[in-house]
N, C-alpha and C. Protein backbone atom coordinates (compact mmCIF):
# COMPACT_ATOMS: atom_id res chain seq x y z
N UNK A 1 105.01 82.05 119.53
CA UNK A 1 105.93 83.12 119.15
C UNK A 1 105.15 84.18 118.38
N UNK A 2 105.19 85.21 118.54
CA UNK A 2 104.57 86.70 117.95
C UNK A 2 105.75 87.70 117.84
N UNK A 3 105.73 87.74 115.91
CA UNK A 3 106.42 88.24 115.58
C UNK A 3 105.94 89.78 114.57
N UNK A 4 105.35 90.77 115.48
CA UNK A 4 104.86 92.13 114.84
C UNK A 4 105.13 92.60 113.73
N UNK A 5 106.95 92.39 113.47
CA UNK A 5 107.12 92.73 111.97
C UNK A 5 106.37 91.93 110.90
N UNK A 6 106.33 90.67 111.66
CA UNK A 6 105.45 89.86 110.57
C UNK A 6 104.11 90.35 110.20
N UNK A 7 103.35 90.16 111.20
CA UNK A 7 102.15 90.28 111.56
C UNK A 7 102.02 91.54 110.57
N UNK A 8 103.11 92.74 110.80
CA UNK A 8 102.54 94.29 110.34
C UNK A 8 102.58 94.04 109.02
N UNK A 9 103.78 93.32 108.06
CA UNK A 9 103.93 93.34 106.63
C UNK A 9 103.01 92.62 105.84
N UNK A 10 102.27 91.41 106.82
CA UNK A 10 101.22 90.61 106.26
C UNK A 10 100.13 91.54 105.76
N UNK A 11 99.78 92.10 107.23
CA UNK A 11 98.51 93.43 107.42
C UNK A 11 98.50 94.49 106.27
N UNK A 12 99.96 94.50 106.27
CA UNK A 12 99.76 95.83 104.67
C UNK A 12 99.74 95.38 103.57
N UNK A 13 99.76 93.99 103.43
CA UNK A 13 99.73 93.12 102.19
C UNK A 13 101.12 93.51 101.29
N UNK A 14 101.67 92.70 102.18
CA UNK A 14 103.27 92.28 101.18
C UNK A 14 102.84 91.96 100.26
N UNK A 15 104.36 91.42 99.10
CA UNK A 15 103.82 90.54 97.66
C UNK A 15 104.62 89.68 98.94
N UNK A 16 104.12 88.20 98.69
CA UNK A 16 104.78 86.89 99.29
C UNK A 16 105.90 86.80 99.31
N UNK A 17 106.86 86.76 98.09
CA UNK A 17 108.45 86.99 97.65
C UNK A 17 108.84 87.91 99.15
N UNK A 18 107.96 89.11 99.15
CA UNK A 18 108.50 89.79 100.27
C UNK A 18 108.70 89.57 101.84
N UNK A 19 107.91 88.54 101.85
CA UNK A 19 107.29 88.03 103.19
C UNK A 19 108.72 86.75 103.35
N UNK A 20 108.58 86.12 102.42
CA UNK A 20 109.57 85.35 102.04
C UNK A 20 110.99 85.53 102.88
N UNK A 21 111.44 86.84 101.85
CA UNK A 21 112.88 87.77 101.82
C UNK A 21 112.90 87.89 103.70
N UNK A 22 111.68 88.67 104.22
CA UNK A 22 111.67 89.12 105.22
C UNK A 22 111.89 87.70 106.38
N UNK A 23 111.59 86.92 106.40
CA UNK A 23 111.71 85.62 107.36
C UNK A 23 112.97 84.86 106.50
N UNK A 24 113.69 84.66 105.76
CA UNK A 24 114.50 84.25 105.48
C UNK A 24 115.99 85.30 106.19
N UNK A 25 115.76 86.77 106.33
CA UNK A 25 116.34 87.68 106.93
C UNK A 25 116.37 87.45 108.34
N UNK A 26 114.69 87.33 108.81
CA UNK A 26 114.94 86.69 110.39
C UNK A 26 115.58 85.73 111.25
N UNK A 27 115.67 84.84 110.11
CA UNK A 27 116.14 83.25 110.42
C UNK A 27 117.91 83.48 109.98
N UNK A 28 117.92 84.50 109.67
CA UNK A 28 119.96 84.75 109.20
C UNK A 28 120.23 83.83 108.13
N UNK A 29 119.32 82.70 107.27
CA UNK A 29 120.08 82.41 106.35
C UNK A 29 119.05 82.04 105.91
N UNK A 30 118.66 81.75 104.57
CA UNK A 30 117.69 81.12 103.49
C UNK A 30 116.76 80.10 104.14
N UNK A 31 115.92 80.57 103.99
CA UNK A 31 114.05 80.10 104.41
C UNK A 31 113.94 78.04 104.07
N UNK A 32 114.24 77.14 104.37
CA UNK A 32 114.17 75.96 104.03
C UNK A 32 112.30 75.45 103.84
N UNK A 33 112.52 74.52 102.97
CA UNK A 33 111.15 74.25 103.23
C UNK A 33 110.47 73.79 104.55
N UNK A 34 110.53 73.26 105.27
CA UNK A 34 109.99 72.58 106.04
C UNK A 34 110.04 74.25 107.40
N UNK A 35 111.15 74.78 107.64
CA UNK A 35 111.01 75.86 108.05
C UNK A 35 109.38 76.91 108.01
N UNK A 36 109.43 77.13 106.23
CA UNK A 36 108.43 77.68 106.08
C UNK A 36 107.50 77.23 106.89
N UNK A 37 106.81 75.79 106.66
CA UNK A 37 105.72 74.93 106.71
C UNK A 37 105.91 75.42 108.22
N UNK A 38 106.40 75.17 109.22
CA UNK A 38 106.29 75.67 110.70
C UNK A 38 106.19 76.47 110.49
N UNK A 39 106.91 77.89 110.51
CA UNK A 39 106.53 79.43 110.47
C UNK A 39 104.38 79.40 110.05
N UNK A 40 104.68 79.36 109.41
CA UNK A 40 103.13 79.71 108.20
C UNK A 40 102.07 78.90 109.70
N UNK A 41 102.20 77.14 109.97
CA UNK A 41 101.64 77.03 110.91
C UNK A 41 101.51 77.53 112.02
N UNK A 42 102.30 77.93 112.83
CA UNK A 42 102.48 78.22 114.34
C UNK A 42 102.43 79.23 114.29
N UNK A 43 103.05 80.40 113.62
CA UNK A 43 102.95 81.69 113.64
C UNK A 43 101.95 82.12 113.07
N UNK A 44 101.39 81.77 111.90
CA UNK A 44 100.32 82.17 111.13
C UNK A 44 99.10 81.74 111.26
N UNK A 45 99.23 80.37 111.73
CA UNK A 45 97.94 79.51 112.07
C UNK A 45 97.38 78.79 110.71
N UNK A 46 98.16 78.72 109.71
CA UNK A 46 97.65 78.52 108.00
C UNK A 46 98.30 77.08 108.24
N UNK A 47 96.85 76.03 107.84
CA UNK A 47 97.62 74.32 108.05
C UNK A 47 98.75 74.21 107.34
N UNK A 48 99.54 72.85 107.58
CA UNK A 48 100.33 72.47 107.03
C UNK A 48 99.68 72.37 105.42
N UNK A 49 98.57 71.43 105.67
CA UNK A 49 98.29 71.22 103.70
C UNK A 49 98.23 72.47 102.62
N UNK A 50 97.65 73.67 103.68
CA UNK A 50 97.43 74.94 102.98
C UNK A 50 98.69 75.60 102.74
N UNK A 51 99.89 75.03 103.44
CA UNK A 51 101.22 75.77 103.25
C UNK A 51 102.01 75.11 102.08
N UNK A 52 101.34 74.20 102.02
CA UNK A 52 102.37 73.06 101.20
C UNK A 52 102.08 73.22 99.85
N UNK A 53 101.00 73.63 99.54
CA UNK A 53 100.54 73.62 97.99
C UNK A 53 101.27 74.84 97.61
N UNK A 54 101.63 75.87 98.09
CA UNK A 54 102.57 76.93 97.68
C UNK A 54 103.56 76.30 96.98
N UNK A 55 104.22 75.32 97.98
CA UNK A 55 105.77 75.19 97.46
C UNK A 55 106.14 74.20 96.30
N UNK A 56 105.16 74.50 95.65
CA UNK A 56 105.28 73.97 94.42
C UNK A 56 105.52 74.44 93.85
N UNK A 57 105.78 75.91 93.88
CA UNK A 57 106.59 76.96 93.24
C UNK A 57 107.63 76.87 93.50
N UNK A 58 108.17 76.31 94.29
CA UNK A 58 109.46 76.47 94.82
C UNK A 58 110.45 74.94 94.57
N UNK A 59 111.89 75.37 94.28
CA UNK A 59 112.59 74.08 94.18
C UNK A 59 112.62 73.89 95.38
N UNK A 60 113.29 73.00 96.21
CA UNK A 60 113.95 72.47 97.12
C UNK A 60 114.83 73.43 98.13
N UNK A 61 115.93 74.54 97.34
CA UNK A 61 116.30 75.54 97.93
C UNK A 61 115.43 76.57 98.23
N UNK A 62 114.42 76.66 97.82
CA UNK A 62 113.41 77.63 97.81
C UNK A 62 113.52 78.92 96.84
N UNK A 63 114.40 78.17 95.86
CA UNK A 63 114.04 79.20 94.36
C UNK A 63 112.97 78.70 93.83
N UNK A 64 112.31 80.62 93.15
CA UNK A 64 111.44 80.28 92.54
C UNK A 64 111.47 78.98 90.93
N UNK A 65 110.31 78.19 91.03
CA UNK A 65 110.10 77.74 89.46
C UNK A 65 109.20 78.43 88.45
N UNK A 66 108.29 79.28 89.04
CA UNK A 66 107.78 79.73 88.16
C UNK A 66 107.97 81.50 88.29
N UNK A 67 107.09 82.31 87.56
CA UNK A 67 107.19 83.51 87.65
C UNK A 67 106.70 84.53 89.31
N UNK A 68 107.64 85.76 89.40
CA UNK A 68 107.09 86.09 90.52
C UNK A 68 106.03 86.23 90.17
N UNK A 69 105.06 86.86 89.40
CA UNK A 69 103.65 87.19 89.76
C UNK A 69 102.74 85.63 90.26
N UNK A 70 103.24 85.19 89.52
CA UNK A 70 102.22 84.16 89.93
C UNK A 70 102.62 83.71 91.27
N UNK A 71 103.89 83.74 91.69
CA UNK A 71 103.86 82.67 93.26
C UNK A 71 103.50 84.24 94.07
N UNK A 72 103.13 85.54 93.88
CA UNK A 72 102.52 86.61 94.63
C UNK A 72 101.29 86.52 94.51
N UNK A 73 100.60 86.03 93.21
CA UNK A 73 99.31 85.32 93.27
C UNK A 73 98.79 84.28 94.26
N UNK A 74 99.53 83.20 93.88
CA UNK A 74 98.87 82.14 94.78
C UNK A 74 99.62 82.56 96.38
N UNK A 75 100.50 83.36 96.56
CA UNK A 75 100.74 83.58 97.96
C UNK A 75 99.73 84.77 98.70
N UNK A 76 99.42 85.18 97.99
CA UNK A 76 98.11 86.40 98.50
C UNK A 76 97.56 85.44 98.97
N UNK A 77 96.11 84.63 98.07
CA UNK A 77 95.35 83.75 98.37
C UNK A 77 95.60 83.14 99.96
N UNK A 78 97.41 82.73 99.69
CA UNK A 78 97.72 82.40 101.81
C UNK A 78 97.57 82.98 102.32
N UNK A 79 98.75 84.20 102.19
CA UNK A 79 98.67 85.40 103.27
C UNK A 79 97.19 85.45 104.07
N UNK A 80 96.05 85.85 102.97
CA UNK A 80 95.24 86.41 103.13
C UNK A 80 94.20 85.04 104.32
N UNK A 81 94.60 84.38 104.79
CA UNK A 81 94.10 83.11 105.53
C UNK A 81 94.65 83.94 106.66
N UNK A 82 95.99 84.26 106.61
CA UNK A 82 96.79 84.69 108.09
C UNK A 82 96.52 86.41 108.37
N UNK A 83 95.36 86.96 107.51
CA UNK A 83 95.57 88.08 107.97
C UNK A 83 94.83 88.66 109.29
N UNK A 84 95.94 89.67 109.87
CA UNK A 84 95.10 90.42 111.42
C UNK A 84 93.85 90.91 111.40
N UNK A 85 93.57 90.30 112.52
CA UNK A 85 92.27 90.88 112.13
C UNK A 85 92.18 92.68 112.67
N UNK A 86 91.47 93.00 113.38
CA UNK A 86 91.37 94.56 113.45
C UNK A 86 92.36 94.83 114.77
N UNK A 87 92.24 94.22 115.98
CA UNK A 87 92.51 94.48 116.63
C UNK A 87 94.20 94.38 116.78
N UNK A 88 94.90 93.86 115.70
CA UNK A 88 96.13 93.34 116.00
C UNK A 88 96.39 92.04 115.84
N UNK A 89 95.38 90.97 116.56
CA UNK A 89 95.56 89.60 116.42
C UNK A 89 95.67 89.01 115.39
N UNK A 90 95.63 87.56 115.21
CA UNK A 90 95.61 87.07 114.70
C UNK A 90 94.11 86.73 114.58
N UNK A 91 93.10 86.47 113.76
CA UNK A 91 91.63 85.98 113.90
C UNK A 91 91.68 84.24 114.32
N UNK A 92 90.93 83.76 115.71
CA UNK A 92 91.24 82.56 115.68
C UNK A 92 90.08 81.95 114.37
N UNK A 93 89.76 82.18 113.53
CA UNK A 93 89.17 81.49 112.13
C UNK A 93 89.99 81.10 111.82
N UNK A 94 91.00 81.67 111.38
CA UNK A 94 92.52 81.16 110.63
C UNK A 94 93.09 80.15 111.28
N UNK A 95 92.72 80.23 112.36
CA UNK A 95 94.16 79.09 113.19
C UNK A 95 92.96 77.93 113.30
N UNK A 96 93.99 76.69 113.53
CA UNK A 96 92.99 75.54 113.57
C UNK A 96 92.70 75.01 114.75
């Protein structure tokens, strides 16, 4: 699945929260965990283990526990695994 809006908001460097908002919008109702963990893999190509240490920011519903800056911190650090490379793609480095 290739999803451009994604792809484009990653590329301009969302804050994560935003990336978040934006696929929780796609999906018509609130982002679940395990949701994420697919999205981030398949679409992004970012492993499961590398997706998972995020959501430790996150309760169960996927509210934040700690402060936004920090889960825009450690979500850069992801993003930045899934970002396009020049041409549009995805870089296969990122994907496993």
């Amino acid at each position: 699945m290739s999803d451009d809006e994604l792809q484009r908001i990653i590329r301009e460097g969302a804050p994560f929260l935003e990336v978040l908002g934006y696929l929780s919008g796609r999906e018509g109702r609130p982002i679940t965990p395990m949701r994420f963990l697919w999205i981030f893999q398949h679409e992004l190509g970012i492993s499961f283990v590398e997706s998972r240490e995020i959501l430790d920011c996150f309760d169960p519903g996927m509210n934040p526990l700690v402060d936004a800056d920090q889960i825009n911190e450690r979500g850069l650090l992801l993003l930045n695994k899934a970002r396009p490379d020049t041409d549009g793609g995805f870089s296969e480095t990122s994907r496993e």
